[in-house]
Structure formats: structure tokens, C-alpha cells
PDB file of N, CA and C in Angstrom:
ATOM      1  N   UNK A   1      -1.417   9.530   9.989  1.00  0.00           N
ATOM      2  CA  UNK A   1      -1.558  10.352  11.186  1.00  0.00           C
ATOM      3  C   UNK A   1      -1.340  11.813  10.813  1.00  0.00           C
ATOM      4  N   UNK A   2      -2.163  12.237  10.993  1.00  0.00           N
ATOM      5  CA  UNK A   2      -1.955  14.117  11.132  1.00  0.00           C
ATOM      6  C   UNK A   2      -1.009  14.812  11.826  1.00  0.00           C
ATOM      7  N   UNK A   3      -0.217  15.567  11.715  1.00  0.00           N
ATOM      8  CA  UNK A   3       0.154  16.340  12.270  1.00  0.00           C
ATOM      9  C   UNK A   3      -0.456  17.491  13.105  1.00  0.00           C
ATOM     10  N   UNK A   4       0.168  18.256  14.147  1.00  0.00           N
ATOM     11  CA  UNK A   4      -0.454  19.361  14.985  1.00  0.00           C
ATOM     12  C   UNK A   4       0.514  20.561  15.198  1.00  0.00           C
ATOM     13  N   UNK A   5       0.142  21.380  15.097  1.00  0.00           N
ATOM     14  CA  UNK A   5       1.026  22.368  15.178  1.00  0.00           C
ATOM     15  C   UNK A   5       1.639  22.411  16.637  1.00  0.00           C
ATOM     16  N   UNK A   6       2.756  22.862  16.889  1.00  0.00           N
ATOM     17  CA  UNK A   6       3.568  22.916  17.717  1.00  0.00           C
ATOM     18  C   UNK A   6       4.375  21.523  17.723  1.00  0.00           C
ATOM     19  N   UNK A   7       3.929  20.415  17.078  1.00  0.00           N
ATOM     20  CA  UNK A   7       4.732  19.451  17.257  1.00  0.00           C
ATOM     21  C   UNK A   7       6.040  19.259  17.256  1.00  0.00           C
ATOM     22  N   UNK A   8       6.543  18.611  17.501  1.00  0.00           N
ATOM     23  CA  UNK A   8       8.138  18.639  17.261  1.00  0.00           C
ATOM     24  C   UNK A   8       8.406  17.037  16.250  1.00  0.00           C
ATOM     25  N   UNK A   9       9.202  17.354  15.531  1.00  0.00           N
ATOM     26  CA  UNK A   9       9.622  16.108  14.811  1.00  0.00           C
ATOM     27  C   UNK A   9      11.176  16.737  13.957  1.00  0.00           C
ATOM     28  N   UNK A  10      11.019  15.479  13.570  1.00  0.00           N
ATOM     29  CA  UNK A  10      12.735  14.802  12.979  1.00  0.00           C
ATOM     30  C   UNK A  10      12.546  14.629  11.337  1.00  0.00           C
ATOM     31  N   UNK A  11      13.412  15.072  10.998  1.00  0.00           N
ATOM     32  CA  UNK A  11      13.285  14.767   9.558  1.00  0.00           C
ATOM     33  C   UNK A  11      13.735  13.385   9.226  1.00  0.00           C
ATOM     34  N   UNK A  12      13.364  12.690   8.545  1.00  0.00           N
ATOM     35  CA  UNK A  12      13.458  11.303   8.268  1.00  0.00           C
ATOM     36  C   UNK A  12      14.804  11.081   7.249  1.00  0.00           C
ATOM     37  N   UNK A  13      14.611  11.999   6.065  1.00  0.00           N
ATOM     38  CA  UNK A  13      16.220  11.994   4.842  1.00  0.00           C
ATOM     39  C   UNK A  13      16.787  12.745   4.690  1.00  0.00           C
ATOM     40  N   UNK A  14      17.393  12.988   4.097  1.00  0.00           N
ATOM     41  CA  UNK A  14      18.212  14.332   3.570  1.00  0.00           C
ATOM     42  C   UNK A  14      17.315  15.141   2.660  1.00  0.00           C
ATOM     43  N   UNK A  15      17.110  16.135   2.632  1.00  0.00           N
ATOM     44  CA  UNK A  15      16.173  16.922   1.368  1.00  0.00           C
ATOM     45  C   UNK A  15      17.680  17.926   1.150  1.00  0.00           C
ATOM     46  N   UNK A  16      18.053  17.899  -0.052  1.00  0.00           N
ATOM     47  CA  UNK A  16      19.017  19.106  -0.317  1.00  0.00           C
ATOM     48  C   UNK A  16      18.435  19.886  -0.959  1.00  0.00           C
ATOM     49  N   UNK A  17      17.500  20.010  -1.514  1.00  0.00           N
ATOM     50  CA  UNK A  17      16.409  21.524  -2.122  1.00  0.00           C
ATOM     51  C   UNK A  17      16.125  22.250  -0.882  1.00  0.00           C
ATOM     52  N   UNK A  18      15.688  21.617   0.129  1.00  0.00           N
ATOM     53  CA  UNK A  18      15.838  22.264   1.286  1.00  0.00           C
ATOM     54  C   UNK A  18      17.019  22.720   2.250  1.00  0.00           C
ATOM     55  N   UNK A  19      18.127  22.225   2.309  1.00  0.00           N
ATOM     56  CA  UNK A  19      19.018  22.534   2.224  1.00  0.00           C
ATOM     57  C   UNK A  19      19.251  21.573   3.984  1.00  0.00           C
ATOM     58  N   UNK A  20      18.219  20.771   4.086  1.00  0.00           N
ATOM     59  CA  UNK A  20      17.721  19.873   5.511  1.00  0.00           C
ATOM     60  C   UNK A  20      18.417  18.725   5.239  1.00  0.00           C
ATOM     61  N   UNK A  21      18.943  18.195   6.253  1.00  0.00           N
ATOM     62  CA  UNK A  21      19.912  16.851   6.525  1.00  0.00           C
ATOM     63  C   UNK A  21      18.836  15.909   7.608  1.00  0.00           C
ATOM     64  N   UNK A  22      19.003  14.637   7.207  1.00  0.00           N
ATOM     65  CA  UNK A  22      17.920  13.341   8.230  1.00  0.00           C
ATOM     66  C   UNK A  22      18.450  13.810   9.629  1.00  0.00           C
ATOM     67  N   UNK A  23      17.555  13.411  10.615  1.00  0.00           N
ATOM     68  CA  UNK A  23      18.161  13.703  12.102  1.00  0.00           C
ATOM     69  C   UNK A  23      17.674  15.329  12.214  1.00  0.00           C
ATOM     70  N   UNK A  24      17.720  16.333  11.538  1.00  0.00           N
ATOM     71  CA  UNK A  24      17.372  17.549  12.196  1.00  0.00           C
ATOM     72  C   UNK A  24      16.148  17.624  12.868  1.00  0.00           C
ATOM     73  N   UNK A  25      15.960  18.611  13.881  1.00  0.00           N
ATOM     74  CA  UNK A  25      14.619  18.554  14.693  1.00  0.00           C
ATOM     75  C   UNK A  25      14.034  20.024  14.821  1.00  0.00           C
ATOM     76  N   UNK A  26      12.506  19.988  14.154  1.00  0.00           N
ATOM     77  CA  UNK A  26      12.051  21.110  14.190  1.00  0.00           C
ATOM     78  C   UNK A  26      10.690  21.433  14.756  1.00  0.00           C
ATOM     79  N   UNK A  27       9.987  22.190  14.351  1.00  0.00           N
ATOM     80  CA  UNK A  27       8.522  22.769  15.125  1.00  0.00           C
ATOM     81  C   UNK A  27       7.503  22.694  14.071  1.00  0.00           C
ATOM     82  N   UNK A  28       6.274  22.378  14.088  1.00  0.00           N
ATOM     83  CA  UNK A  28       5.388  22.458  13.246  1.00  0.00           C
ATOM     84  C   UNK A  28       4.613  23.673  13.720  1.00  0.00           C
ATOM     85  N   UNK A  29       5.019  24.633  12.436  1.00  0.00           N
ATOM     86  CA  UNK A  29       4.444  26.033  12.881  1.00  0.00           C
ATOM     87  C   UNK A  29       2.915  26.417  11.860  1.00  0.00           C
ATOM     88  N   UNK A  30       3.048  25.737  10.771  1.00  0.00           N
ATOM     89  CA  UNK A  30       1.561  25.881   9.958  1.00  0.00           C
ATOM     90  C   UNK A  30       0.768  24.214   9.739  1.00  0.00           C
ATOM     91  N   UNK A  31      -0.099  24.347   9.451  1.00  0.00           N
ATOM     92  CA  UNK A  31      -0.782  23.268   8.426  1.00  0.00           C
ATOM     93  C   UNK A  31      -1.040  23.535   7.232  1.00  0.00           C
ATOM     94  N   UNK A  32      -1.083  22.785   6.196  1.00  0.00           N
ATOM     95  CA  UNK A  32      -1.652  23.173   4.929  1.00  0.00           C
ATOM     96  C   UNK A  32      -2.525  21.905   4.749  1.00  0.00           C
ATOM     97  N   UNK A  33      -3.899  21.864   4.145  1.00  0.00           N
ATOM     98  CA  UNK A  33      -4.679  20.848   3.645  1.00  0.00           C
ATOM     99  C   UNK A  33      -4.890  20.793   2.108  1.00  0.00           C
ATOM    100  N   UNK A  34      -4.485  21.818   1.517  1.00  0.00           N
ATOM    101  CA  UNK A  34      -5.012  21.759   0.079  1.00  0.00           C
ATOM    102  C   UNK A  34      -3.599  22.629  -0.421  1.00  0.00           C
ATOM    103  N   UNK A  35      -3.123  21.852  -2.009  1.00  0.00           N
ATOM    104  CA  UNK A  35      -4.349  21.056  -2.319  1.00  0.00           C
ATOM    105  C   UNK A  35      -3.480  19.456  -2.025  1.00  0.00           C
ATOM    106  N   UNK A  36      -2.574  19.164  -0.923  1.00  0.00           N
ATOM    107  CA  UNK A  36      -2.638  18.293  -0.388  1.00  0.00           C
ATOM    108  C   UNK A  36      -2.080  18.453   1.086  1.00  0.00           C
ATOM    109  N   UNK A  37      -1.822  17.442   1.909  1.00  0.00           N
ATOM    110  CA  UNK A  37      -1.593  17.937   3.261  1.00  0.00           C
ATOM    111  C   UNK A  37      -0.333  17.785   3.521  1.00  0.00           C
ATOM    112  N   UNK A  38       0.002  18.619   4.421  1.00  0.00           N
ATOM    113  CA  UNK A  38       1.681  19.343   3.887  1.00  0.00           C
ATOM    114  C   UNK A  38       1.781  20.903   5.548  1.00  0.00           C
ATOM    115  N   UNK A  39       3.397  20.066   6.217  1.00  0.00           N
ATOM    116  CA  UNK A  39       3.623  20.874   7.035  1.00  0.00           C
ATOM    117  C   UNK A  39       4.638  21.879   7.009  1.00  0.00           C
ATOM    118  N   UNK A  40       4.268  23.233   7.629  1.00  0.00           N
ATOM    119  CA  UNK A  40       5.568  24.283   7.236  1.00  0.00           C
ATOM    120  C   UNK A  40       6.460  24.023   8.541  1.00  0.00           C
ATOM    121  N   UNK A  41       8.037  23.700   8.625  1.00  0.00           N
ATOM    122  CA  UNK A  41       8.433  22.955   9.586  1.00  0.00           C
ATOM    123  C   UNK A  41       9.938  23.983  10.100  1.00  0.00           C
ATOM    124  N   UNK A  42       9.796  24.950  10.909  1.00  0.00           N
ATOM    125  CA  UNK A  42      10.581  25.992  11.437  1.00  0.00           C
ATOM    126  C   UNK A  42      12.210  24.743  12.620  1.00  0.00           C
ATOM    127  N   UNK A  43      13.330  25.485  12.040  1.00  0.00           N
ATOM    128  CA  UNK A  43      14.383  24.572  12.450  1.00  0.00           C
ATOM    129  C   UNK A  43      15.091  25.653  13.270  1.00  0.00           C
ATOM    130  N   UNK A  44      15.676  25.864  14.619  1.00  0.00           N
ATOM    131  CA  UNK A  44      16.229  26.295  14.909  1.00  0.00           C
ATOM    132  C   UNK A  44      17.743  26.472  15.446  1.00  0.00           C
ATOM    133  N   UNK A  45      18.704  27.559  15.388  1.00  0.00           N
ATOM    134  CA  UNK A  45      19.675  27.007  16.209  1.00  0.00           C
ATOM    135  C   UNK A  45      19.888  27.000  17.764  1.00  0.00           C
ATOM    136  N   UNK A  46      20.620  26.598  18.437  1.00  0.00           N
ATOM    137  CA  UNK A  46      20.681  26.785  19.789  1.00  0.00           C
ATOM    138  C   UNK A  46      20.065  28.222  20.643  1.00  0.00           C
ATOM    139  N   UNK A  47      20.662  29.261  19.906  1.00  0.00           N
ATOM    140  CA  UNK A  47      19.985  30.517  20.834  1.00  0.00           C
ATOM    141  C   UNK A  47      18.778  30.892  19.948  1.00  0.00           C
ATOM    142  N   UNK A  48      18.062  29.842  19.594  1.00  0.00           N
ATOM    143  CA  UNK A  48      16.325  30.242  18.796  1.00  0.00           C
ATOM    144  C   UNK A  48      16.247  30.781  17.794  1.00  0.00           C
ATOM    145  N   UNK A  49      17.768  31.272  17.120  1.00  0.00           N
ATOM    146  CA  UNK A  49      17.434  31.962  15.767  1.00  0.00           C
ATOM    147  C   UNK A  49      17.166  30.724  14.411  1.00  0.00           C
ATOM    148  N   UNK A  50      15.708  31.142  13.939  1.00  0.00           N
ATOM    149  CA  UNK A  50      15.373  30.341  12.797  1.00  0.00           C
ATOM    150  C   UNK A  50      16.792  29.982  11.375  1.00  0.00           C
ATOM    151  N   UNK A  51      16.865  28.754  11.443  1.00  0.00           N
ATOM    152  CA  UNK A  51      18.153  28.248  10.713  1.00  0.00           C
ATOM    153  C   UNK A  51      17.245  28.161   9.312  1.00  0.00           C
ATOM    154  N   UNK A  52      16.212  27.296   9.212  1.00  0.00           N
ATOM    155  CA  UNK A  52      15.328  27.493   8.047  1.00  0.00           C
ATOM    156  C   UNK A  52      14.095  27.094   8.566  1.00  0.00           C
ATOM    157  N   UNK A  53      13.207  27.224   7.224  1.00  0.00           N
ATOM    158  CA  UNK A  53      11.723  26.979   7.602  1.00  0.00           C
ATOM    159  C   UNK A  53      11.420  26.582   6.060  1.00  0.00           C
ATOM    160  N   UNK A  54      10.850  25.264   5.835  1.00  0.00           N
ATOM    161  CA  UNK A  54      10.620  24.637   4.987  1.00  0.00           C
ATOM    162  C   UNK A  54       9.057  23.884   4.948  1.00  0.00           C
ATOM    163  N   UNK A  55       8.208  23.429   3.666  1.00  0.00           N
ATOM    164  CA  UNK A  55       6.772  22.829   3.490  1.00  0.00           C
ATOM    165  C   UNK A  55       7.437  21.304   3.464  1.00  0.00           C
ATOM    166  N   UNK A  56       6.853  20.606   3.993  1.00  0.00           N
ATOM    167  CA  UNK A  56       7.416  19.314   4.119  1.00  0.00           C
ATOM    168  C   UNK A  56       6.320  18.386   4.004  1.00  0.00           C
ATOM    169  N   UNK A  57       6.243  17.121   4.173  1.00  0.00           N
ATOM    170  CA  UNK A  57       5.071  15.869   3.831  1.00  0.00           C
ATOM    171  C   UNK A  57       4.996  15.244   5.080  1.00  0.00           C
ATOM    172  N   UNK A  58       4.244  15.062   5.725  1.00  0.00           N
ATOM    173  CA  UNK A  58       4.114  13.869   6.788  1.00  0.00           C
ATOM    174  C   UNK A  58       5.582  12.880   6.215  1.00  0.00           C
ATOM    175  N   UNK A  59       5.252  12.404   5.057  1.00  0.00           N
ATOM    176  CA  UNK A  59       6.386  11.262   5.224  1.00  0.00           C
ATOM    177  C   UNK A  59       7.959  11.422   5.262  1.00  0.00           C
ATOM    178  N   UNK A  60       8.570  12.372   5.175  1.00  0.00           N
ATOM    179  CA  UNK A  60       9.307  13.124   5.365  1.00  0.00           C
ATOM    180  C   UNK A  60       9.396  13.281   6.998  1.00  0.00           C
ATOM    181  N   UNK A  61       8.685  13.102   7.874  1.00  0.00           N
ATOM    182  CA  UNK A  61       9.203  13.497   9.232  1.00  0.00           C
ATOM    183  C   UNK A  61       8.205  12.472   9.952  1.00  0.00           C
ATOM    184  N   UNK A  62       9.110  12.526  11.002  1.00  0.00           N
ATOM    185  CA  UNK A  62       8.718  11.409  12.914  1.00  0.00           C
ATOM    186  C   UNK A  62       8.341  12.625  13.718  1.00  0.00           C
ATOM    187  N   UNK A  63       7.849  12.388  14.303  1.00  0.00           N
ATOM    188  CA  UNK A  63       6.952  12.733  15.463  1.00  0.00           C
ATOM    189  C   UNK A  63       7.890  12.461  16.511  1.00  0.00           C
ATOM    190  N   UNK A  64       8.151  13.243  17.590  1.00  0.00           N
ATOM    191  CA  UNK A  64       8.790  13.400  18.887  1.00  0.00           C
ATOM    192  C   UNK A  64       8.365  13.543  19.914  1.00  0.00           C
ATOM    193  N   UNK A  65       7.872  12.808  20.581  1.00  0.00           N
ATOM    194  CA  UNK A  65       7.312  13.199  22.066  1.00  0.00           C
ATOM    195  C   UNK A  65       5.545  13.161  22.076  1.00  0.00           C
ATOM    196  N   UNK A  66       5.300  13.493  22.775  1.00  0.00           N
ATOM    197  CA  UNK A  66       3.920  13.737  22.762  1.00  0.00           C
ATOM    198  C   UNK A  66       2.896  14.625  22.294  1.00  0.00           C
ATOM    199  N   UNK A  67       1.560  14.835  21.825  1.00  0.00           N
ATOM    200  CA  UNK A  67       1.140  15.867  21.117  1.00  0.00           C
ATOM    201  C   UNK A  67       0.870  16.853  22.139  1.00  0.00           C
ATOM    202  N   UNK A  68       1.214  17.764  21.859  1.00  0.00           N
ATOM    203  CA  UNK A  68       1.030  19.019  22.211  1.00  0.00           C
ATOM    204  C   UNK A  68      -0.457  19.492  23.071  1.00  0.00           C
ATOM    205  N   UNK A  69      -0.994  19.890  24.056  1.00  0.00           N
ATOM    206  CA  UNK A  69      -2.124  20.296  24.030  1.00  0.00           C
ATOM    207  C   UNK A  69      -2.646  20.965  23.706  1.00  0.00           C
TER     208      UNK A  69
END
């Protein structure tokens, strides 16, 4: 399944290169297709300031809610 930008999803493990713990929930703010497919995934804290923003894999993250229109 593809991803869409604006989506919201969950990270699935821990990535410590990223410095991302399983359970966090973020925004799909880019796509990348090449040269494989790969999302840039913006994390925020409570008052909206960006905590990180990391390239991530579909398999690496769940999907939350519904797609976006």
C-alpha cells in the first residue's frame, strides 16, 4: 500500500539512528519514489514544534485513520 501525504501513522520499532521510539505518531510530509519508495515523516510535540523529521519505509510505519482527501 502506498502512502499519501498528509497521512498520519505510527512507527512500528524503535529506529535509534533516528533517534524514533515504536508508538510515535507523525505526518507524511514528502514522497520519494526513486530510487526506492520511501516517506519523509515530520513528528511533533504538543504545541506543533517539529521534534524530528526523518526518511522512513512503508514497513517501518501503520497507517492511522483514514486517507486524507
Amino acid at each position: 500500500m502506498r502512502l499519501a501525504l498528509l497521512q498520519v501513522v505510527r512507527v512500528l520499532r524503535d529506529i535509534p539512528a533516528e533517534g524514533l521510539l515504536s508508538g510515535m505518531i507523525g505526518t507524511v510530509v514528502e514522497v520519494f519514489d526513486s530510487p526506492h519508495p520511501a516517506y519523509e515523516v515530520e513528528f511533533i510535540d504538543p504545541a506543533g514544534r517539529t521534534l524530528k523529521q526523518a526518511a522512513l519505509v512503508e514497513e517501518d510505519l501503520e497507517v492511522l485513520g483514514a486517507n486524507p482527501p
